[in-house]
N, C-alpha and C. Protein backbone atom coordinates (compact mmCIF):
# COMPACT_ATOMS: atom_id res chain seq x y z
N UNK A 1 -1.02 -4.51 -25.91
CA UNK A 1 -2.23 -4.94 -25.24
C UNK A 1 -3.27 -3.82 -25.33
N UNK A 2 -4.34 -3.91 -26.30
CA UNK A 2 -5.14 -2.85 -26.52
C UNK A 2 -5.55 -2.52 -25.30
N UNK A 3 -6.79 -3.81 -24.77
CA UNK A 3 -7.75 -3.12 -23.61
C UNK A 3 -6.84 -3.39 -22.27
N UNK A 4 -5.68 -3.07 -22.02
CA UNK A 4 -4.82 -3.10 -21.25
C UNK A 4 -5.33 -2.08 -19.67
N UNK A 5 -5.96 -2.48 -18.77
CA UNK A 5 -6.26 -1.64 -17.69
C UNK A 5 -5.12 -0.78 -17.14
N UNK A 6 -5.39 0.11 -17.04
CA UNK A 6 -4.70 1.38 -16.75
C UNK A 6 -4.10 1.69 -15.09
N UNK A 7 -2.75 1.67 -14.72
CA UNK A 7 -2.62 2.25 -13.73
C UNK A 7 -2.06 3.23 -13.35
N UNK A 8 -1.73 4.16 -12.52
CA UNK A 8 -1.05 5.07 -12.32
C UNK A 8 -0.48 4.81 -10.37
N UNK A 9 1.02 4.75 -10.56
CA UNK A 9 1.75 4.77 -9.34
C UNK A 9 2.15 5.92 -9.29
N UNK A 10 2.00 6.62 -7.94
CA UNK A 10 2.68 8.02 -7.52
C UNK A 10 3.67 7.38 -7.50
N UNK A 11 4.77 8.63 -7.40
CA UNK A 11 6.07 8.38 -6.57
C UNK A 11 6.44 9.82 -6.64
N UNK A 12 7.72 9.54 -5.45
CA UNK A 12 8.26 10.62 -4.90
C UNK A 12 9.65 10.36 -4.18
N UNK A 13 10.41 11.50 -3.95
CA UNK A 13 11.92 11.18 -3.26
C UNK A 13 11.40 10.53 -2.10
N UNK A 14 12.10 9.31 -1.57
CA UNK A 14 12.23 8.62 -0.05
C UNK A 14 10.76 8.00 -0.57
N UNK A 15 10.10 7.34 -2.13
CA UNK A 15 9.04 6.29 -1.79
C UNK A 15 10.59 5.11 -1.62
N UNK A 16 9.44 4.26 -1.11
CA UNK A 16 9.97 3.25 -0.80
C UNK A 16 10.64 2.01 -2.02
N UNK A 17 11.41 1.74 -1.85
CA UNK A 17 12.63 1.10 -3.29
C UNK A 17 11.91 -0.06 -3.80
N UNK A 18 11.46 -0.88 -3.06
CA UNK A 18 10.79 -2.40 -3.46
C UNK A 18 9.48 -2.24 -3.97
N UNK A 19 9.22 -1.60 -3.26
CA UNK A 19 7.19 -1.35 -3.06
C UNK A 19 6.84 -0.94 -4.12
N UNK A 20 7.73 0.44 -4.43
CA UNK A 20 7.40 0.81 -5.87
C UNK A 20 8.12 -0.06 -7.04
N UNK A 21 9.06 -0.04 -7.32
CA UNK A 21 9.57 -1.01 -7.99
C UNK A 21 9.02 -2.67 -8.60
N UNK A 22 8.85 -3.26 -7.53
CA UNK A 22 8.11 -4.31 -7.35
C UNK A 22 6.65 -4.86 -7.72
N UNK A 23 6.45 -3.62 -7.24
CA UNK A 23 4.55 -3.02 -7.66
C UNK A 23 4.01 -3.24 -9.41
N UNK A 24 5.29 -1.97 -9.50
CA UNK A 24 5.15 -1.65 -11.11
C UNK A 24 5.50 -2.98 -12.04
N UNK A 25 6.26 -3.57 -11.67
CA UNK A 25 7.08 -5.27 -12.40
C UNK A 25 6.05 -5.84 -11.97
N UNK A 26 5.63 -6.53 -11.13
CA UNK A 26 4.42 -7.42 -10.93
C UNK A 26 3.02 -6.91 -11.96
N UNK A 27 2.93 -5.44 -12.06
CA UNK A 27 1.61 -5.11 -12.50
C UNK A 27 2.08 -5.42 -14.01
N UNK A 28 2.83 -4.96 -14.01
CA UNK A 28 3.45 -4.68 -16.05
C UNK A 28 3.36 -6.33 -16.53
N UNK A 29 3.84 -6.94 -15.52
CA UNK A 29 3.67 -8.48 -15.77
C UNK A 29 2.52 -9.07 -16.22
N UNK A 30 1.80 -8.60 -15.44
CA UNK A 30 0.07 -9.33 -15.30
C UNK A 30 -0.75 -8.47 -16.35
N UNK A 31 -0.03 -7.76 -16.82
CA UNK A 31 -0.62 -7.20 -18.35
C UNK A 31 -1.00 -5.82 -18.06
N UNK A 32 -0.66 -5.69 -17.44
CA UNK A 32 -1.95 -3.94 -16.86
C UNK A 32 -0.31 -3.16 -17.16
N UNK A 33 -1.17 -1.83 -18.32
CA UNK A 33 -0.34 -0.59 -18.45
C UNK A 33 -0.23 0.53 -17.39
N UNK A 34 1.19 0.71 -17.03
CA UNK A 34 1.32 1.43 -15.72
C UNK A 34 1.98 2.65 -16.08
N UNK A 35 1.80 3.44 -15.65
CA UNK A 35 2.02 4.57 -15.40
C UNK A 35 2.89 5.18 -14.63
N UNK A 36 3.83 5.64 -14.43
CA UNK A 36 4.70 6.31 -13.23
C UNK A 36 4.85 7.70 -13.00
N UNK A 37 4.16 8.09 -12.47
CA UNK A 37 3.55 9.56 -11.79
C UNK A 37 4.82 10.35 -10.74
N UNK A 38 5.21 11.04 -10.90
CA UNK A 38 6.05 11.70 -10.19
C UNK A 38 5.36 12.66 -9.50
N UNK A 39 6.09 13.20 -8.27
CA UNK A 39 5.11 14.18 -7.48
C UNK A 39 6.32 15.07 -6.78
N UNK A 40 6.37 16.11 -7.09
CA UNK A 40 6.97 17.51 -7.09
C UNK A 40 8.37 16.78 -6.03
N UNK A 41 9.00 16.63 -7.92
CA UNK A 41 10.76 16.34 -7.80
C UNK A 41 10.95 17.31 -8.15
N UNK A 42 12.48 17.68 -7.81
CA UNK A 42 13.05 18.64 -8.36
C UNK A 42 14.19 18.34 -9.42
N UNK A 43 14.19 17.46 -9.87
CA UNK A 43 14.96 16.73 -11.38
C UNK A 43 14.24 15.96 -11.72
N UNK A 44 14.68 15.41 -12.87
CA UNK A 44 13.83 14.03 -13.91
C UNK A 44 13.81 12.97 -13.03
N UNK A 45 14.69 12.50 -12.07
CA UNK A 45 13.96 11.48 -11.51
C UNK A 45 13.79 11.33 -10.01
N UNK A 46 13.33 10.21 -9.34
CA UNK A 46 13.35 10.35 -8.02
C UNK A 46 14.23 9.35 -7.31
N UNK A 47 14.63 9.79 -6.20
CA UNK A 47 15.77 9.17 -5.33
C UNK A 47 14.69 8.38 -4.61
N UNK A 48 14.95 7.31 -4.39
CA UNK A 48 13.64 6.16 -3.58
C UNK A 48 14.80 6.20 -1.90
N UNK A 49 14.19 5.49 -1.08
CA UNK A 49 14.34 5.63 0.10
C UNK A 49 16.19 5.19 0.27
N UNK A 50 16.34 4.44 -0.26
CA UNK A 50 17.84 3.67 -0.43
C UNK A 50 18.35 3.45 -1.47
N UNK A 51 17.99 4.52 -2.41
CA UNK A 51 19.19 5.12 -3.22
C UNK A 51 19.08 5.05 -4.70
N UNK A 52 17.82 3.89 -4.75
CA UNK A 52 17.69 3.46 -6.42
C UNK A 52 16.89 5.13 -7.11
N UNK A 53 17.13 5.11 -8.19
CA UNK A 53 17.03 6.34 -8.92
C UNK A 53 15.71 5.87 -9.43
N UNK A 54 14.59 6.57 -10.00
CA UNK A 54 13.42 6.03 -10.80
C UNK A 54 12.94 7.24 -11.69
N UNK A 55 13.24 7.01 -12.80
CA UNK A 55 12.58 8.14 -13.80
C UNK A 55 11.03 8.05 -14.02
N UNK A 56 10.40 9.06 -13.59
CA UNK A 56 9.04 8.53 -13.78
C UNK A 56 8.49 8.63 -15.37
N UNK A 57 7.47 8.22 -16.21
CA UNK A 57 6.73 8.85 -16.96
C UNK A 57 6.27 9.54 -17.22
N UNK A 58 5.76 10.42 -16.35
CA UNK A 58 5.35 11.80 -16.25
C UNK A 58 5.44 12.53 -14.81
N UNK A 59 5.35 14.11 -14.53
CA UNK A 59 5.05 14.59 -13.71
C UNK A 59 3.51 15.04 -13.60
N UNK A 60 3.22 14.72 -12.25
CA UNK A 60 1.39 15.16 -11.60
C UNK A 60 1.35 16.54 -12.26
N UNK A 61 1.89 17.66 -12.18
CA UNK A 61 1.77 18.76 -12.95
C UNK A 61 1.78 19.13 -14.27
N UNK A 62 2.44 18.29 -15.09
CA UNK A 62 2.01 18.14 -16.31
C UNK A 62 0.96 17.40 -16.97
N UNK A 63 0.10 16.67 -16.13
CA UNK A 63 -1.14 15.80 -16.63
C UNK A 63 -2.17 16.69 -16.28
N UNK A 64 -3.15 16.58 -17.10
CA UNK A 64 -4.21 17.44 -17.02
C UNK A 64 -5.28 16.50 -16.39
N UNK A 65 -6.35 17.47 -15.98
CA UNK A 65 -7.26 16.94 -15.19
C UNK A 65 -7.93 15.42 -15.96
N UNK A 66 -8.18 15.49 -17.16
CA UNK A 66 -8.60 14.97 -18.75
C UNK A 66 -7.53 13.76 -17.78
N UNK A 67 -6.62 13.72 -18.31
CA UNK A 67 -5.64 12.41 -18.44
C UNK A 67 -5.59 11.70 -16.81
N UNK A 68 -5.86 12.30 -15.67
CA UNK A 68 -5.63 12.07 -14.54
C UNK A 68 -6.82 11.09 -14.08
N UNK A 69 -7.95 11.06 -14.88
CA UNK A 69 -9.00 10.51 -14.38
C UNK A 69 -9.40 9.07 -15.50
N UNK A 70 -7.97 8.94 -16.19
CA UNK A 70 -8.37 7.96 -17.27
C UNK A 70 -7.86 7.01 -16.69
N UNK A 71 -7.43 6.48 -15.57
CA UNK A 71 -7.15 5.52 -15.23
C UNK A 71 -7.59 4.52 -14.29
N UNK A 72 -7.33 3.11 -14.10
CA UNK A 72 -8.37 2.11 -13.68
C UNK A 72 -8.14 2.13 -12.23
N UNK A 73 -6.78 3.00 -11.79
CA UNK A 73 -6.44 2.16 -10.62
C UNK A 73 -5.01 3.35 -10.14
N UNK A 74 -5.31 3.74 -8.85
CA UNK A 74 -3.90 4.55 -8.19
C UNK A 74 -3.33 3.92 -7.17
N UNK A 75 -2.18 3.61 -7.56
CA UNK A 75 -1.34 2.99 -6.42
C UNK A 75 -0.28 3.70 -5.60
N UNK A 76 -0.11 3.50 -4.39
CA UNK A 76 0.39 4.60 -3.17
C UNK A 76 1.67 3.44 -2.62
N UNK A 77 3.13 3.79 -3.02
CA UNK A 77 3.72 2.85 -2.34
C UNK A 77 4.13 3.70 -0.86
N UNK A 78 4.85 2.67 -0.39
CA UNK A 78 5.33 3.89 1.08
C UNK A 78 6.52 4.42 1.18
N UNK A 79 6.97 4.04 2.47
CA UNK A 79 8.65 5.08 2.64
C UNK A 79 8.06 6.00 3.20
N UNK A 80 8.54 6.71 4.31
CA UNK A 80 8.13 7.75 4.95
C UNK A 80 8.52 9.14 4.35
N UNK A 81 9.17 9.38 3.72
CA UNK A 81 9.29 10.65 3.33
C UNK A 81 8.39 11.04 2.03
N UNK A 82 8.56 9.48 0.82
CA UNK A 82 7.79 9.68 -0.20
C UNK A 82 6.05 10.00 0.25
N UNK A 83 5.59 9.28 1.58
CA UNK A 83 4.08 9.36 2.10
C UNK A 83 3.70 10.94 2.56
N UNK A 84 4.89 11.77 3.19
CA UNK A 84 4.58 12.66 3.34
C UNK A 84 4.62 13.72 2.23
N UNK A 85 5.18 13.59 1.17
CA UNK A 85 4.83 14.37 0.52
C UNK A 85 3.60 13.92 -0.44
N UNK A 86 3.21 13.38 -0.37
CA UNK A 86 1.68 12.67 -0.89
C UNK A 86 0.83 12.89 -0.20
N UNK A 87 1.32 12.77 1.77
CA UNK A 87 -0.14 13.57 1.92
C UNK A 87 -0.37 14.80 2.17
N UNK A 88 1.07 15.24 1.86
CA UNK A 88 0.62 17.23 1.53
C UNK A 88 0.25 17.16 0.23
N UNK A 89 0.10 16.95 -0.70
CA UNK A 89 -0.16 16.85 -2.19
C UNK A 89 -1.74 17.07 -2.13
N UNK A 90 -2.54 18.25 -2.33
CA UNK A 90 -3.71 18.34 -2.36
C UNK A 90 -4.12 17.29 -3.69
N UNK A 91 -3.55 17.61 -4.73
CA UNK A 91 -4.29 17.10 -5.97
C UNK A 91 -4.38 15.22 -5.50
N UNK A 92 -3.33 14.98 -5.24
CA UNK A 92 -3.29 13.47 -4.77
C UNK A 92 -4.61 13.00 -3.79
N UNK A 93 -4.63 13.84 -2.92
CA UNK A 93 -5.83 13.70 -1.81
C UNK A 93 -7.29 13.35 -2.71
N UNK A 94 -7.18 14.59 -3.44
CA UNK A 94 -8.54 14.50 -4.44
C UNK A 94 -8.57 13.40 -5.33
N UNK A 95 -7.71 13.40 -6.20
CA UNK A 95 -7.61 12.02 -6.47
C UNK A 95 -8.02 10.63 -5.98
N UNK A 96 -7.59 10.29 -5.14
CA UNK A 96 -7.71 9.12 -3.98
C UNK A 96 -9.13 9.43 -3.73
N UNK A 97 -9.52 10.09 -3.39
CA UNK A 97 -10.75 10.49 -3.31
C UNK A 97 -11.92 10.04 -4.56
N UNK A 98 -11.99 11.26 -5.15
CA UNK A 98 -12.65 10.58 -6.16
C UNK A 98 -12.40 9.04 -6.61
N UNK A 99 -11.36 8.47 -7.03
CA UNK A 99 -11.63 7.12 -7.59
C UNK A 99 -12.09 6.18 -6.51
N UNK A 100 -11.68 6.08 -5.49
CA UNK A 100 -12.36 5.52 -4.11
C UNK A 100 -14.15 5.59 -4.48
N UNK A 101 -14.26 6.85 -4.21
CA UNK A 101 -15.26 6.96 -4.44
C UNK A 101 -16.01 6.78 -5.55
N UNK A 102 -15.88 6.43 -6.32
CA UNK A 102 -16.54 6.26 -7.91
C UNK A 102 -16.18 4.93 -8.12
N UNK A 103 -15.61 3.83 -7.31
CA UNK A 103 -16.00 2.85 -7.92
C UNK A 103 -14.53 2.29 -8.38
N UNK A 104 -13.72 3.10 -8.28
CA UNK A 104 -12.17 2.69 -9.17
C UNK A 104 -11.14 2.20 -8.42
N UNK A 105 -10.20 1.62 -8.40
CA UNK A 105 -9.31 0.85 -7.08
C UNK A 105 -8.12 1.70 -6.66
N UNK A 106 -8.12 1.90 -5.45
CA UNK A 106 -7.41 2.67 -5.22
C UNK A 106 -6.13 1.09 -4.24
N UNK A 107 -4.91 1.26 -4.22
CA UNK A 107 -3.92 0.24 -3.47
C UNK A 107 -3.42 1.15 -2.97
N UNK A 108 -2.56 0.72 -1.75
CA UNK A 108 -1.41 1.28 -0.86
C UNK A 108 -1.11 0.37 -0.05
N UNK A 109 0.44 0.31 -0.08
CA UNK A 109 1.25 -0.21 0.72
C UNK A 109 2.41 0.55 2.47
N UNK A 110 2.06 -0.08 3.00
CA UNK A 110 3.51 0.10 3.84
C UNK A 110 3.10 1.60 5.06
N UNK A 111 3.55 2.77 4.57
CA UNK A 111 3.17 3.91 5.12
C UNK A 111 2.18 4.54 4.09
N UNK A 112 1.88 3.80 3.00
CA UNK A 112 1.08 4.74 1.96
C UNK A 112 -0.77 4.60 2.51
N UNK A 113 -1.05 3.41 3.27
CA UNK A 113 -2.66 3.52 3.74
C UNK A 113 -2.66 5.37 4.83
N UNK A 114 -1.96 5.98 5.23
CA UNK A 114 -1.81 7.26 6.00
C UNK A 114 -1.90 8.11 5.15
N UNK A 115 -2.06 8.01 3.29
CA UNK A 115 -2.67 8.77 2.59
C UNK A 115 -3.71 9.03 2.59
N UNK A 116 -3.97 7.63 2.15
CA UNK A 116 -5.58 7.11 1.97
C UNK A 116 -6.42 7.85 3.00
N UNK A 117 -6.28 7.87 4.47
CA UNK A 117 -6.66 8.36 5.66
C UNK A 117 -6.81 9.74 5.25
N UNK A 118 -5.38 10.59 4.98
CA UNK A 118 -5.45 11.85 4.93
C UNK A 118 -6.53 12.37 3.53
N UNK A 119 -6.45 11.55 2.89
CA UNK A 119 -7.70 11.58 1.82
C UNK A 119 -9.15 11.98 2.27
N UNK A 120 -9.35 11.08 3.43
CA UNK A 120 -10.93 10.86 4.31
C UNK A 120 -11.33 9.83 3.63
N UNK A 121 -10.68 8.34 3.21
CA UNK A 121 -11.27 7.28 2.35
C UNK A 121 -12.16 6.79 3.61
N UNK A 122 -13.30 6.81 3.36
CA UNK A 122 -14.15 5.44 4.41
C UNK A 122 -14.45 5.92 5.62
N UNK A 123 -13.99 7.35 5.72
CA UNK A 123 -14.25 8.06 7.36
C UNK A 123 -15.28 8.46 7.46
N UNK A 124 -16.34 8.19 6.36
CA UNK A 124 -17.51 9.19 6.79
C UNK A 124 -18.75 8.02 6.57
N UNK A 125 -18.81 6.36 6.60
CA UNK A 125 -19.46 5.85 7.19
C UNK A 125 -19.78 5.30 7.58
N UNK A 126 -20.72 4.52 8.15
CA UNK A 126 -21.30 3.71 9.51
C UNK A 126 -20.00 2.45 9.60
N UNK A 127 -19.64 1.99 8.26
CA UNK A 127 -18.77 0.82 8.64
C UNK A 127 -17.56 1.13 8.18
N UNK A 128 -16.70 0.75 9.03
CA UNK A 128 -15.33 1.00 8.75
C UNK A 128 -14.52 -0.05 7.97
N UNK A 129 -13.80 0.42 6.96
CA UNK A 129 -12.84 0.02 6.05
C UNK A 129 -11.80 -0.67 6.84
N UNK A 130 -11.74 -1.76 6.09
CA UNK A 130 -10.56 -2.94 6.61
C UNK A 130 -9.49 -2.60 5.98
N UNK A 131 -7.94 -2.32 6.32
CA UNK A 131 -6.64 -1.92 6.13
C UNK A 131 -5.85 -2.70 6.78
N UNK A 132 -4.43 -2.38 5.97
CA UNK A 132 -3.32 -3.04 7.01
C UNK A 132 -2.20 -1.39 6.27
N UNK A 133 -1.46 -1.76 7.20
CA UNK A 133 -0.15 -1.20 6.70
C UNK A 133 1.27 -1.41 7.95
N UNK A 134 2.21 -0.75 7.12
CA UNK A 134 4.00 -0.94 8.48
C UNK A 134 3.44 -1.21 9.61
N UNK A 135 3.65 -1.69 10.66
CA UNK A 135 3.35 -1.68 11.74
C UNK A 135 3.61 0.00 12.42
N UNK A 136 4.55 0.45 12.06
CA UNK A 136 5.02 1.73 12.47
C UNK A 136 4.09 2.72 13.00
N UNK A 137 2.84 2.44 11.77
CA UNK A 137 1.98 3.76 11.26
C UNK A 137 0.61 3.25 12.14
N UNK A 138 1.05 1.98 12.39
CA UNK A 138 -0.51 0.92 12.97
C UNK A 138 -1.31 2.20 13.60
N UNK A 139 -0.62 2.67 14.70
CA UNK A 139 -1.38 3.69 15.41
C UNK A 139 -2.18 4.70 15.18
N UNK A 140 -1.96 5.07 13.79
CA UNK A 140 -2.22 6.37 13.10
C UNK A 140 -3.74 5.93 12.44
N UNK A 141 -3.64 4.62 12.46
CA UNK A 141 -4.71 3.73 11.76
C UNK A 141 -6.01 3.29 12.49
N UNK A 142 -5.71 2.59 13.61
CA UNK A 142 -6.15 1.69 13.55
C UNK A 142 -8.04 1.98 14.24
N UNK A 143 -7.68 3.82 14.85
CA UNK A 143 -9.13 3.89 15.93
C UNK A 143 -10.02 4.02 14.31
N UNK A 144 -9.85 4.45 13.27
CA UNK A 144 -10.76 5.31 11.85
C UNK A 144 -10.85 3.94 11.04
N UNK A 145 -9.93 2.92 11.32
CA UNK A 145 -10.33 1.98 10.27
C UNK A 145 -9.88 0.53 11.22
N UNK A 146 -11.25 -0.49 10.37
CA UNK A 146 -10.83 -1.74 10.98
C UNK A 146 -9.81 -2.57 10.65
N UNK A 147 -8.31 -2.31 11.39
CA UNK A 147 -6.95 -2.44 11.50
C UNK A 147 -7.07 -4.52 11.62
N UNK A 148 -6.14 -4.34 10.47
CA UNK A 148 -5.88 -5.96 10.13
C UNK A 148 -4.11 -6.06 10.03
N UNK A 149 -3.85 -7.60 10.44
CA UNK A 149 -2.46 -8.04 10.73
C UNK A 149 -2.12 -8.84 9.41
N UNK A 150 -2.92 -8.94 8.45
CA UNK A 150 -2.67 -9.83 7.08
C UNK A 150 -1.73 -9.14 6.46
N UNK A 151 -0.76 -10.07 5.35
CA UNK A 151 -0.50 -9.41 4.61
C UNK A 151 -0.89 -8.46 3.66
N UNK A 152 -2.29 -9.01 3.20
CA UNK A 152 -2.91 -8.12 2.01
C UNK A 152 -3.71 -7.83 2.37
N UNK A 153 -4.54 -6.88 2.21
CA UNK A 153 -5.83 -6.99 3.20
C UNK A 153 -6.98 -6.25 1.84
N UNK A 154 -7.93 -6.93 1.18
CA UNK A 154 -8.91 -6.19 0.60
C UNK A 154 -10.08 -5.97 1.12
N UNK A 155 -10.78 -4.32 0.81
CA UNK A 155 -11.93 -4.26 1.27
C UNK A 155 -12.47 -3.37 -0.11
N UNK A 156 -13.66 -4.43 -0.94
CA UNK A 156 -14.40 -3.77 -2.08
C UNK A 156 -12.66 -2.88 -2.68
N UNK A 157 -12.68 -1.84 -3.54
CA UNK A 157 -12.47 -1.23 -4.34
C UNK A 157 -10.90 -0.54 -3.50
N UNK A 158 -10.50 -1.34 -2.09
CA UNK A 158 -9.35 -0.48 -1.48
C UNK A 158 -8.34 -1.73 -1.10
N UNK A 159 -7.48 -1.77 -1.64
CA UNK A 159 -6.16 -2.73 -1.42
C UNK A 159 -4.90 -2.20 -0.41
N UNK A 160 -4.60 -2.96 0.54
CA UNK A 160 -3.48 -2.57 1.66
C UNK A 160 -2.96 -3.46 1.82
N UNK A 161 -1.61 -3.01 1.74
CA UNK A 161 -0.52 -4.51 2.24
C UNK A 161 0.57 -3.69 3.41
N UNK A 162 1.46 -4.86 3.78
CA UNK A 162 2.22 -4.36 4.64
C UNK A 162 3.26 -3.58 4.61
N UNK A 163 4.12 -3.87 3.93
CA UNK A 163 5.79 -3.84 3.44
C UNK A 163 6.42 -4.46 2.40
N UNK A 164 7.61 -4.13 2.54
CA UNK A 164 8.42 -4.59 1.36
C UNK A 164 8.55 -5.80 1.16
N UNK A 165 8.40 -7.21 1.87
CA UNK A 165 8.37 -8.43 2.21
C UNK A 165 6.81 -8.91 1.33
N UNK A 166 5.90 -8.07 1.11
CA UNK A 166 4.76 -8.66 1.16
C UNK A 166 4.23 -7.81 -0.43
N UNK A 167 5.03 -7.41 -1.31
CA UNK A 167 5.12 -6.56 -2.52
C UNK A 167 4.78 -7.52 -3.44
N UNK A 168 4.98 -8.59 -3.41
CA UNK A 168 4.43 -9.18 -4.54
C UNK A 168 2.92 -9.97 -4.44
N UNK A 169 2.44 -10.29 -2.83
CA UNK A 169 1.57 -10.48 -3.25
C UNK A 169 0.31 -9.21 -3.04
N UNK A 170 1.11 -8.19 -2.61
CA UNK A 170 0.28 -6.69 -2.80
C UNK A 170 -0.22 -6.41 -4.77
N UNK A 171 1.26 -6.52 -5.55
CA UNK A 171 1.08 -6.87 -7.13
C UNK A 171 0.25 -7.89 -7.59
N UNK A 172 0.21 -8.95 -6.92
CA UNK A 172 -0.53 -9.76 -7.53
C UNK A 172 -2.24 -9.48 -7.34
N UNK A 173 -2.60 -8.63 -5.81
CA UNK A 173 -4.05 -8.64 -5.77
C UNK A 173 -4.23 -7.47 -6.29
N UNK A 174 -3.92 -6.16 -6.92
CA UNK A 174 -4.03 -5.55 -7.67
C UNK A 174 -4.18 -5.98 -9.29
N UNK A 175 -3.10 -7.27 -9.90
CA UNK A 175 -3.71 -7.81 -11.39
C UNK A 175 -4.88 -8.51 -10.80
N UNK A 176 -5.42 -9.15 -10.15
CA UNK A 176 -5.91 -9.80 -9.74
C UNK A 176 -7.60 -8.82 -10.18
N UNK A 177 -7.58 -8.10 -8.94
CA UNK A 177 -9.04 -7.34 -9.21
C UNK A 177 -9.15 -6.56 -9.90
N UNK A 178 -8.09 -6.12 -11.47
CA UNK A 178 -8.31 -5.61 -12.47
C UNK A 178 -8.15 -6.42 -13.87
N UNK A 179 -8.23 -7.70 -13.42
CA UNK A 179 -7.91 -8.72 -14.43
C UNK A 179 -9.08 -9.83 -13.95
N UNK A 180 -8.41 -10.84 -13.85
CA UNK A 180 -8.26 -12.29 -12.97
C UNK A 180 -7.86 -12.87 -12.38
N UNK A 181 -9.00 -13.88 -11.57
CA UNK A 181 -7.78 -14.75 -11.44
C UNK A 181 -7.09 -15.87 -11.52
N UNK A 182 -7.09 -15.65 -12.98
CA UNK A 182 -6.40 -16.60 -13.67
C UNK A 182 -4.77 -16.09 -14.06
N UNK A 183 -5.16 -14.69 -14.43
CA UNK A 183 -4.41 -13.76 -14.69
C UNK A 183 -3.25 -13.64 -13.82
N UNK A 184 -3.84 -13.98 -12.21
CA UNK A 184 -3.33 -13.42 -11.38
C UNK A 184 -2.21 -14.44 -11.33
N UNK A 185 -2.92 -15.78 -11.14
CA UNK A 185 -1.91 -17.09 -10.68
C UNK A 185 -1.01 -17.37 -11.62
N UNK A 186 -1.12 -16.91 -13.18
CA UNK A 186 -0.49 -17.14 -14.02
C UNK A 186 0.91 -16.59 -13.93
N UNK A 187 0.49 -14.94 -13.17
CA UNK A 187 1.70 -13.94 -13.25
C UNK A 187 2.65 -14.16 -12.16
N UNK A 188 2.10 -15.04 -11.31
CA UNK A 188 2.55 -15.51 -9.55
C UNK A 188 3.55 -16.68 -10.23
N UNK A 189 2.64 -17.80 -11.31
CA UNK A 189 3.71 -19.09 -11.32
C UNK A 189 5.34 -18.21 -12.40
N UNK A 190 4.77 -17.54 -12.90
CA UNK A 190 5.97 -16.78 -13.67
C UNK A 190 6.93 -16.47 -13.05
N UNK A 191 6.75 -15.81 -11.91
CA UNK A 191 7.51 -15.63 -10.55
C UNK A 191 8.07 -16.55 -9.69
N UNK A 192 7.64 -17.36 -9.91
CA UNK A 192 7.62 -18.50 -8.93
C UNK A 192 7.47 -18.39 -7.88
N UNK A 193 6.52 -17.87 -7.23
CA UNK A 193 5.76 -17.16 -6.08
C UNK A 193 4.57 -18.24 -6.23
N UNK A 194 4.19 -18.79 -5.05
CA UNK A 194 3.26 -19.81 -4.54
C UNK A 194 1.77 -19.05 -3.87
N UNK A 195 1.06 -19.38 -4.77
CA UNK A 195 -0.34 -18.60 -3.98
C UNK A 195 -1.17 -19.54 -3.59
């Protein structure tokens, strides 16, 4: 797929098993070339929250600034341990940042919108950004951004879903606003997922 839109998924030990997993299969589906970003493992691959192993494509430290900014779209799955080391991850912060800001789509699921936050996505004006995420984290959320109970929740150029229950149609509105949606429903009936 030449003009294949570009994504890049962090991950990290304790992301979350479905979210990421799920994410990446739904996107790869709907045609969009993905990326799997690792973020300071200490072996080739990462241990996800319950046990599945995931070799990424590359490590964040081996991509150069050049390659880090060629992409259409960064996706943040959750899991609490994988979120915290994402939002100590300065380069990640900046990241999220800039493409937010420039226009490029940034997604997160589950505990991963508490990146986005630690980023400063949408904190600095007059109207506040519509999110969802775990209920867990609701709190952490909800006074900085206008806190939603949907599964998916889009606002312009920032995608939030809930959990692991709600992963595919988090995948699907990600092909969705880097494709179609034609694209989108096509990759849903493949699934046999009802939109």
């Amino acid at each position: 797929m030449v003009d294949s839109k570009k994504v890049l998924v962090f991950v990290a030990d304790g992301s979350e098993d479905i979210e990421t997993v799920a994410t990446i299969d739904v996107a790869r589906r709907g045609g969009l070339a993905v990326t799997v970003v690792g973020v300071f493992l200490e072996r080739a691959y990462a241990e996800l929250a319950n046990g599945v192993k995931l070799m990424p494509d590359a490590r964040l430290e081996d991509l150069s600034d050049d390659q880090l900014r060629n992409f259409d779209a960064l996706v943040i799955p959750g899991g609490n341990d994988g979120t915290q080391t994402l939002r100590s991850t300065t380069k990640v912060l900046q990241l999220l940042k800039q493409y937010h800001d420039g226009g490029k789509l940034v997604a997160a699921i589950c505990a991963g919108p508490t990146v986005i936050q630690a980023a400063g996505l949408g904190l600095n004006g007059d109207t506040k950004l519509r999110l969802t995420s775990y209920p867990s984290v609701q709190f952490m959320l909800e006074t900085q951004y206008d806190y939603q109970e949907e599964d998916v929740v889009v606002d312009g150029n920032l995608i939030t879903s809930r959990g692991p229950g709600t992963t595919i149609p988090f995948g699907l509105a990600i092909v969705k606003h880097l494709t179609n949606e034609q694209v989108s429903r096509e990759t849903a009936k493949k699934l046999l997922y009802e939109v």
